[in-house]
PDB file of N, CA and C in Angstrom:
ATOM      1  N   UNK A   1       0.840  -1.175   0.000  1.00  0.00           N
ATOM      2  CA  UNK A   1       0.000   0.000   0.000  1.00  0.00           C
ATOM      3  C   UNK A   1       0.888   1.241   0.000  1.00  0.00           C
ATOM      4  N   UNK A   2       1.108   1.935  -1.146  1.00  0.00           N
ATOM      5  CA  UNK A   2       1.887   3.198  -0.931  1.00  0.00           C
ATOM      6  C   UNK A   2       1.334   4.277  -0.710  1.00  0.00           C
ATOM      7  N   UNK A   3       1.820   5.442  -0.544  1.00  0.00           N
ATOM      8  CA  UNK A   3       1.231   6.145   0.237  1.00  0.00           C
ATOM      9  C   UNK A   3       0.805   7.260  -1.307  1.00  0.00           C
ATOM     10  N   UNK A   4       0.242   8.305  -1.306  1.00  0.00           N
ATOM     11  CA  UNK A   4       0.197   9.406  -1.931  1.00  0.00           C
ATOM     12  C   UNK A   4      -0.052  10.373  -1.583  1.00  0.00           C
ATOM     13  N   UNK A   5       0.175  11.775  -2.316  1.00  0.00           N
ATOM     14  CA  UNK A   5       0.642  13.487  -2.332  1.00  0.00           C
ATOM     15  C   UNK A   5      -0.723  13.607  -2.994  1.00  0.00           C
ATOM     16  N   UNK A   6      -1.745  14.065  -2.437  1.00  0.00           N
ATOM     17  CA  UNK A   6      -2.909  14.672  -2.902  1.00  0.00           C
ATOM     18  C   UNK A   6      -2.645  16.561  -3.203  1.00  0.00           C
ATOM     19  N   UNK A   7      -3.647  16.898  -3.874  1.00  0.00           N
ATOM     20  CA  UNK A   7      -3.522  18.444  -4.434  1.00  0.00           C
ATOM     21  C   UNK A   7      -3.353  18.933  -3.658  1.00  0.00           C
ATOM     22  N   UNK A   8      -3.388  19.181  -2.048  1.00  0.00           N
ATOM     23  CA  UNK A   8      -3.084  20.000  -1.157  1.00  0.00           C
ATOM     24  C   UNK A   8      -1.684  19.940  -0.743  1.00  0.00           C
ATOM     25  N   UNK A   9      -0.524  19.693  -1.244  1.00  0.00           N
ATOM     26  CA  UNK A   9       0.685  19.896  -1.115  1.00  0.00           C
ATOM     27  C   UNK A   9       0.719  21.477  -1.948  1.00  0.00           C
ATOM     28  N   UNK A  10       2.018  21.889  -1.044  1.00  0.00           N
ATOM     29  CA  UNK A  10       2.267  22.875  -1.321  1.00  0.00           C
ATOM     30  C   UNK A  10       3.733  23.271  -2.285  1.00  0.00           C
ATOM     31  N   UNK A  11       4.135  21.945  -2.021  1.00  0.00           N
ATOM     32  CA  UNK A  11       5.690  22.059  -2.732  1.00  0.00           C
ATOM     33  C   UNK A  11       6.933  22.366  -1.737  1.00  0.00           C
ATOM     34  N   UNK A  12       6.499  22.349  -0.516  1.00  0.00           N
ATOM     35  CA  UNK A  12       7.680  22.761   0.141  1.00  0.00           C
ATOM     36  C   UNK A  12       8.719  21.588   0.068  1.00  0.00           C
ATOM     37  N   UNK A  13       8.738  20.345   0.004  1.00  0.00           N
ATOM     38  CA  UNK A  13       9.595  19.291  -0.061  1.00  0.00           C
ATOM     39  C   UNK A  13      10.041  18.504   1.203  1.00  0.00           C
ATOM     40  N   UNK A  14       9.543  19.012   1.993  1.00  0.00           N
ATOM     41  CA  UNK A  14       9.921  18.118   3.287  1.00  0.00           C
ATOM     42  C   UNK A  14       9.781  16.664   3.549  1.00  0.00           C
ATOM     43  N   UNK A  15       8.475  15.964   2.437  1.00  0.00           N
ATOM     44  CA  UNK A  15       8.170  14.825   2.622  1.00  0.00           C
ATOM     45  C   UNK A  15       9.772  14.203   1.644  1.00  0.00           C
ATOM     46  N   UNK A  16      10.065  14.878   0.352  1.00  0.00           N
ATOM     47  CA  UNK A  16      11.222  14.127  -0.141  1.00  0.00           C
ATOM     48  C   UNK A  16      12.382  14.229   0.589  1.00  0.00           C
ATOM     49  N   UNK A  17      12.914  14.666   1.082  1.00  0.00           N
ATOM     50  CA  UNK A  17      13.795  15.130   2.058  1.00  0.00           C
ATOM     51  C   UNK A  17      14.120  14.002   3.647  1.00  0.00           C
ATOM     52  N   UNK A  18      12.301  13.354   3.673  1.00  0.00           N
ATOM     53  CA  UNK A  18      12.665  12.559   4.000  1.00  0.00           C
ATOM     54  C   UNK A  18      12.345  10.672   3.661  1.00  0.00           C
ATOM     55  N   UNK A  19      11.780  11.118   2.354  1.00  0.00           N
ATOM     56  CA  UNK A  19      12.031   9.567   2.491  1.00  0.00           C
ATOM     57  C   UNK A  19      12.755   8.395   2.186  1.00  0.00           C
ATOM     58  N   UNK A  20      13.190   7.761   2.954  1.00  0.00           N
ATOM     59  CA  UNK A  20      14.391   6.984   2.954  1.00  0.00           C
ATOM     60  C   UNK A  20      15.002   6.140   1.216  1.00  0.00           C
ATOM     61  N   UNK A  21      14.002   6.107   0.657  1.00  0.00           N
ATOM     62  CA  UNK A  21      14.059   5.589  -0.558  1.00  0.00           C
ATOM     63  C   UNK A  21      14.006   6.212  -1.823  1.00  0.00           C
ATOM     64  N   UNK A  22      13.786   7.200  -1.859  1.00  0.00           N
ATOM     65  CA  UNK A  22      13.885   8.687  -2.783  1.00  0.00           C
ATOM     66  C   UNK A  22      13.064   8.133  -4.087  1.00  0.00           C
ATOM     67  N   UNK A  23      11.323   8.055  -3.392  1.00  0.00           N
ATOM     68  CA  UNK A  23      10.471   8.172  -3.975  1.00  0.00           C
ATOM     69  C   UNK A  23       9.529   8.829  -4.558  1.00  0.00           C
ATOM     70  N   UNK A  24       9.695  10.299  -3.632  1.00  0.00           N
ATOM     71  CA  UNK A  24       9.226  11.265  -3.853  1.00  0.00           C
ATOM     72  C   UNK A  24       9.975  12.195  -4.920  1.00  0.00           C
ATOM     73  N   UNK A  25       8.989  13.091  -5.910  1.00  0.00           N
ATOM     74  CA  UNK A  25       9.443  14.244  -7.114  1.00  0.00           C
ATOM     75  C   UNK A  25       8.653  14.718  -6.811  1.00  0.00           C
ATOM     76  N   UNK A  26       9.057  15.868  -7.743  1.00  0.00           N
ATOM     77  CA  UNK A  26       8.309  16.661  -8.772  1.00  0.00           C
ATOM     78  C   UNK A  26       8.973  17.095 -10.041  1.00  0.00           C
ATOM     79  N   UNK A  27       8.728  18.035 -10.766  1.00  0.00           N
ATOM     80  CA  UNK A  27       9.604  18.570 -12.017  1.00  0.00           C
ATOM     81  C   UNK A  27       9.021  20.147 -11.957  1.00  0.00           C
ATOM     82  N   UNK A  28       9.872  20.824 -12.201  1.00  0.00           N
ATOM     83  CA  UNK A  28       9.758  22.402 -12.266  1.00  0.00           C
ATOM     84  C   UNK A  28       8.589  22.867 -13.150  1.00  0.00           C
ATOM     85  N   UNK A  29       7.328  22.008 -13.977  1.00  0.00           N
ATOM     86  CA  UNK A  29       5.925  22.575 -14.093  1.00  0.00           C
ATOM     87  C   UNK A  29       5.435  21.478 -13.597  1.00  0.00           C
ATOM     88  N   UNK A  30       5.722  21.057 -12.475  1.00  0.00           N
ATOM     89  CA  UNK A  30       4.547  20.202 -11.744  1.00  0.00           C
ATOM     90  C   UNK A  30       4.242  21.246 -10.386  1.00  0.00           C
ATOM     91  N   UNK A  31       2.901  20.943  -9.982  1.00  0.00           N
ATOM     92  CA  UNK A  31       2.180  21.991  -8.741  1.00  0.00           C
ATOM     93  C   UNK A  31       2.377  21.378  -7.466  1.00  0.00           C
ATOM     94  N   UNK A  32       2.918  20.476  -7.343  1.00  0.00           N
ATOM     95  CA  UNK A  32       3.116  19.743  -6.089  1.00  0.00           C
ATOM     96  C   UNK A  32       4.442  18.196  -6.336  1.00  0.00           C
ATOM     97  N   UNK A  33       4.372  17.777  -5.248  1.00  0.00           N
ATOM     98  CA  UNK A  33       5.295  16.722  -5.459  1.00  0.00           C
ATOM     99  C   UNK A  33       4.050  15.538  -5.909  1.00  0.00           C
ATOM    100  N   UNK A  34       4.575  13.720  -5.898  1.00  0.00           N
ATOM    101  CA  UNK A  34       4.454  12.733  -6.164  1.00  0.00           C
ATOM    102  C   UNK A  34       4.941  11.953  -5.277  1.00  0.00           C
ATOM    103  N   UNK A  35       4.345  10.621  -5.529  1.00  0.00           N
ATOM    104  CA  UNK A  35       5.548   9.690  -4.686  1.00  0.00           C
ATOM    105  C   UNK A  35       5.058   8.435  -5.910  1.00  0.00           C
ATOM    106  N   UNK A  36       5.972   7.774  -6.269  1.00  0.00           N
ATOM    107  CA  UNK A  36       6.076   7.024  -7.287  1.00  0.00           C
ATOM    108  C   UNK A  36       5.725   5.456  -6.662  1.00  0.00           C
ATOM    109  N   UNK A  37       4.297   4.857  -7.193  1.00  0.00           N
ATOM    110  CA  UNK A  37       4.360   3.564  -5.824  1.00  0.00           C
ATOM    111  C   UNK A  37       4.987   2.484  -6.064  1.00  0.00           C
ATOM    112  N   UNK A  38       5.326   1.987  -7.209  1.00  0.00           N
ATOM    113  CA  UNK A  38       6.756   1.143  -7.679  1.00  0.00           C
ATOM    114  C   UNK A  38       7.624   1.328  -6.243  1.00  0.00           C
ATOM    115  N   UNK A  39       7.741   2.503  -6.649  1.00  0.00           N
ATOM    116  CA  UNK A  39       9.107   2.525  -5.273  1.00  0.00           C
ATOM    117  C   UNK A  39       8.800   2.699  -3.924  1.00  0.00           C
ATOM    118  N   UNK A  40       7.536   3.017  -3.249  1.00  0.00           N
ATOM    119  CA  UNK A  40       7.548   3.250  -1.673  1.00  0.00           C
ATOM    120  C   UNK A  40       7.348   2.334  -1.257  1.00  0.00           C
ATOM    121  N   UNK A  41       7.918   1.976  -0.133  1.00  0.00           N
ATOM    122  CA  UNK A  41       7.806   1.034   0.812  1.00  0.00           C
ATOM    123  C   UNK A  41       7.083   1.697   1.812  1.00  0.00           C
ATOM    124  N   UNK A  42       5.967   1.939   1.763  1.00  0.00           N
ATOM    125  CA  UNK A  42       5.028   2.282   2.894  1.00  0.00           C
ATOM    126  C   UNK A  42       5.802   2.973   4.095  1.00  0.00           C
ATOM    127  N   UNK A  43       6.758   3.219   4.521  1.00  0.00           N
ATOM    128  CA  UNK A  43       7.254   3.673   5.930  1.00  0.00           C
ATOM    129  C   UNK A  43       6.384   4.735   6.755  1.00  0.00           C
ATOM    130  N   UNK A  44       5.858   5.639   5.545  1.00  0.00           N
ATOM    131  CA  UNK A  44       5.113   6.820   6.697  1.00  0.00           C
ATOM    132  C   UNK A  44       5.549   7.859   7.020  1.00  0.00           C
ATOM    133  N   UNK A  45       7.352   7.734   6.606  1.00  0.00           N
ATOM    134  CA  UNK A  45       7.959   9.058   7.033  1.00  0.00           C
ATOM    135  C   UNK A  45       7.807  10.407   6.255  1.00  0.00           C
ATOM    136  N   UNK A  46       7.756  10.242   5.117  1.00  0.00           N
ATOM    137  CA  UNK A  46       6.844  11.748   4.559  1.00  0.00           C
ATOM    138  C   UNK A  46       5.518  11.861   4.973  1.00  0.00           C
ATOM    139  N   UNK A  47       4.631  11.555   5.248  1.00  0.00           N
ATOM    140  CA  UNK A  47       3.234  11.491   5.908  1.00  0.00           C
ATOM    141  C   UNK A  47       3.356  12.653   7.138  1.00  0.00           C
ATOM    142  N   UNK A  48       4.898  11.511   7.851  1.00  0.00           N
ATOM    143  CA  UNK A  48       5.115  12.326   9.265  1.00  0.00           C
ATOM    144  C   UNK A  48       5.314  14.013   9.513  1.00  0.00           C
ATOM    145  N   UNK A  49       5.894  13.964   8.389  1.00  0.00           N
ATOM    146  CA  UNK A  49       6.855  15.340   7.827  1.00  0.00           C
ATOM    147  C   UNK A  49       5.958  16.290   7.499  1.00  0.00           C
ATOM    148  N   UNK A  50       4.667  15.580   6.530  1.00  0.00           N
ATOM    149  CA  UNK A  50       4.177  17.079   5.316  1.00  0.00           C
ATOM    150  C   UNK A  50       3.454  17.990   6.555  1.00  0.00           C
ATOM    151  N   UNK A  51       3.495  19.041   6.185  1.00  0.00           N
ATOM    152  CA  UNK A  51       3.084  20.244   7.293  1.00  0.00           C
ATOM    153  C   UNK A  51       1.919  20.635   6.671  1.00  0.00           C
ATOM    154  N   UNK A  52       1.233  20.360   5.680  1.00  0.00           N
ATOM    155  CA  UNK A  52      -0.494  20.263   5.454  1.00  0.00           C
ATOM    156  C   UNK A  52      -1.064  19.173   5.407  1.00  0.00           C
ATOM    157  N   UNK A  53      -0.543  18.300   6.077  1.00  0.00           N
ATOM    158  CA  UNK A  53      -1.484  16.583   5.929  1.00  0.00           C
ATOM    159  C   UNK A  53      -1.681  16.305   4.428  1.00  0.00           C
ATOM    160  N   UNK A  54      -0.870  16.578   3.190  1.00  0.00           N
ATOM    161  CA  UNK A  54      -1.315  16.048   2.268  1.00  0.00           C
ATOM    162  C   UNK A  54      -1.041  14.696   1.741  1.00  0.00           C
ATOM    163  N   UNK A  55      -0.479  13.765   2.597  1.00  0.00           N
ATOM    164  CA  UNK A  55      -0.032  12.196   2.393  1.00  0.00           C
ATOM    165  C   UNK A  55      -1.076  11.516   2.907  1.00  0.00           C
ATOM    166  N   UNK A  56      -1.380  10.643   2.156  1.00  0.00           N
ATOM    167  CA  UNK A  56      -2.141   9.579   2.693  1.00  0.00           C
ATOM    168  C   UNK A  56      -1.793   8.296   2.142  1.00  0.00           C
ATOM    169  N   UNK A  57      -2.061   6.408   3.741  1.00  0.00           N
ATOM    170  CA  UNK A  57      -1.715   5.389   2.330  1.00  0.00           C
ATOM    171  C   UNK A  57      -3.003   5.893   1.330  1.00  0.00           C
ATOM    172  N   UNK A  58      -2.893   4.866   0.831  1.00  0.00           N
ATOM    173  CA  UNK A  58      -3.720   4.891  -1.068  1.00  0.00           C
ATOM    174  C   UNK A  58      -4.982   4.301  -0.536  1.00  0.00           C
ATOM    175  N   UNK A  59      -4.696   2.909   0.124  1.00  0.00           N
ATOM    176  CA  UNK A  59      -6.428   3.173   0.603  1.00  0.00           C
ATOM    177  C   UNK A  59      -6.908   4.281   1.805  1.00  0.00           C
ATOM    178  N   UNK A  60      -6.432   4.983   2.642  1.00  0.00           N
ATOM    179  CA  UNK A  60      -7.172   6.054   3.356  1.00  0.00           C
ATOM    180  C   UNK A  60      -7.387   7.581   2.333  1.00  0.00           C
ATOM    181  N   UNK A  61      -7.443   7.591   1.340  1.00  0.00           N
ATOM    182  CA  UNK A  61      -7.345   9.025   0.281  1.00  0.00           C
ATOM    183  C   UNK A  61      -8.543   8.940   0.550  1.00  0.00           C
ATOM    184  N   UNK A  62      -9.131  10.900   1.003  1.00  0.00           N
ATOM    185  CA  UNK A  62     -10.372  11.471   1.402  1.00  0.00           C
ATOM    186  C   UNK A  62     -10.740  11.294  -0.346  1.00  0.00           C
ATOM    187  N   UNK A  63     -12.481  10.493   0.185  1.00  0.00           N
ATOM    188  CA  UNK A  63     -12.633  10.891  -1.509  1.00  0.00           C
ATOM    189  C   UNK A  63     -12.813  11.922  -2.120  1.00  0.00           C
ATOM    190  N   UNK A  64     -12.668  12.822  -1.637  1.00  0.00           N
ATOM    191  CA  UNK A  64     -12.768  14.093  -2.526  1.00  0.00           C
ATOM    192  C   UNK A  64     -11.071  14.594  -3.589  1.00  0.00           C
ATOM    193  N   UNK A  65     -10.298  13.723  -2.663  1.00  0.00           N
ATOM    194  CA  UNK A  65      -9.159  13.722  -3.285  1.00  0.00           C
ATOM    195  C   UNK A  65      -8.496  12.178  -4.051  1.00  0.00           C
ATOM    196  N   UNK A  66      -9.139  11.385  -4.230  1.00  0.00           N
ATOM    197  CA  UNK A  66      -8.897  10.031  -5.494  1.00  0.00           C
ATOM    198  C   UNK A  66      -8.495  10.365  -6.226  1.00  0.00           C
ATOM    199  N   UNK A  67      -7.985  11.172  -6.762  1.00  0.00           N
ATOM    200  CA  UNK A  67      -7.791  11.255  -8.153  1.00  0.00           C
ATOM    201  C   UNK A  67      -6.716  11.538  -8.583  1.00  0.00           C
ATOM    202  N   UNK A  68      -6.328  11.810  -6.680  1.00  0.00           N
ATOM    203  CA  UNK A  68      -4.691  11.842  -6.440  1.00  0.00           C
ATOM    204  C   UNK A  68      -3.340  10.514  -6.696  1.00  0.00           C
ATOM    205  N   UNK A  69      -4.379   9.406  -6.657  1.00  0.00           N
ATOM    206  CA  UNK A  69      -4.240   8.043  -6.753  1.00  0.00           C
ATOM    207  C   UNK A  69      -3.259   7.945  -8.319  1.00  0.00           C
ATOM    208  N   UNK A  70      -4.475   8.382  -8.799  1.00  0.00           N
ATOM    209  CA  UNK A  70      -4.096   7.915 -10.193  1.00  0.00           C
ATOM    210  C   UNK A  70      -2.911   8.942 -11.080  1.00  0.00           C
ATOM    211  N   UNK A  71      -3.324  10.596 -10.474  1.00  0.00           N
ATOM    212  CA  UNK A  71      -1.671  11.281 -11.023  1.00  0.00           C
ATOM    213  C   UNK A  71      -0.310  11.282 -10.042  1.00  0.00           C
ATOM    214  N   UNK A  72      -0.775  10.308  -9.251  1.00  0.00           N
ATOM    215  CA  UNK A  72       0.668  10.323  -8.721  1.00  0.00           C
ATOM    216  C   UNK A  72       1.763   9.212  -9.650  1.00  0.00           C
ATOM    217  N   UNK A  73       0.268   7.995  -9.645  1.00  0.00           N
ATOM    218  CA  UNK A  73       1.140   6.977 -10.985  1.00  0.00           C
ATOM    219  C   UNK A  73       1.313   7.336 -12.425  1.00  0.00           C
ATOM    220  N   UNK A  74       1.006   8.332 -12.581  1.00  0.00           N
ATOM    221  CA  UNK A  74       0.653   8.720 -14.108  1.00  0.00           C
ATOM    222  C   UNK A  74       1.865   9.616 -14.273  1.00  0.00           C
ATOM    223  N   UNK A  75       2.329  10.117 -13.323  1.00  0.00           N
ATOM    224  CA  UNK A  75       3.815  11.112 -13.183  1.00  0.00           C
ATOM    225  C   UNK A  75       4.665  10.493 -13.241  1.00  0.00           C
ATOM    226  N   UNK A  76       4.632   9.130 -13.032  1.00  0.00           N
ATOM    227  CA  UNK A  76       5.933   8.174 -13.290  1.00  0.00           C
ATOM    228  C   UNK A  76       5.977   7.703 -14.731  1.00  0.00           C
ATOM    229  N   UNK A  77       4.977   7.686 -15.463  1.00  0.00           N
ATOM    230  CA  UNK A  77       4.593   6.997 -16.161  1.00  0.00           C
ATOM    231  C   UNK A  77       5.571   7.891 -17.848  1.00  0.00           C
TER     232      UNK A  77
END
């Protein structure tokens, strides 16, 4: 279950910064970061970090934000 960066990130980067497996991006016209789920190993430690709650695992995503699901994999893609 990996986790994901719903639209309420802000870009500050703290969640990549810390996660141990350097799963987390973005690219200079993206509006927020990603976390790529190929690569997370669930740990939680960007979750711990983001300073607007925008991590969630993949099954707890508020549904108003699902859709976060699918461009976080679509950014890897």
């Amino acid at each position: 279950m990996p986790h994901v960066v719903t639209d309420t990130c802000i870009t500050c980067g703290a969640c990549a910064e810390n996660c141990p497996v350097e799963a987390i991006h973005t690219s200079d016209t993206a509006s927020q970061y990603y976390i790529d789920p190929s690569v997370c190993i669930d740990c939680g430690a960007c979750k711990a970090t983001c300073p607007t709650d925008s991590i969630f695992p993949d099954d707890d995503v508020p549904a108003d934000r699902e859709h976060s699901i699918k461009e976080n994999a679509e950014f890897y893609k």
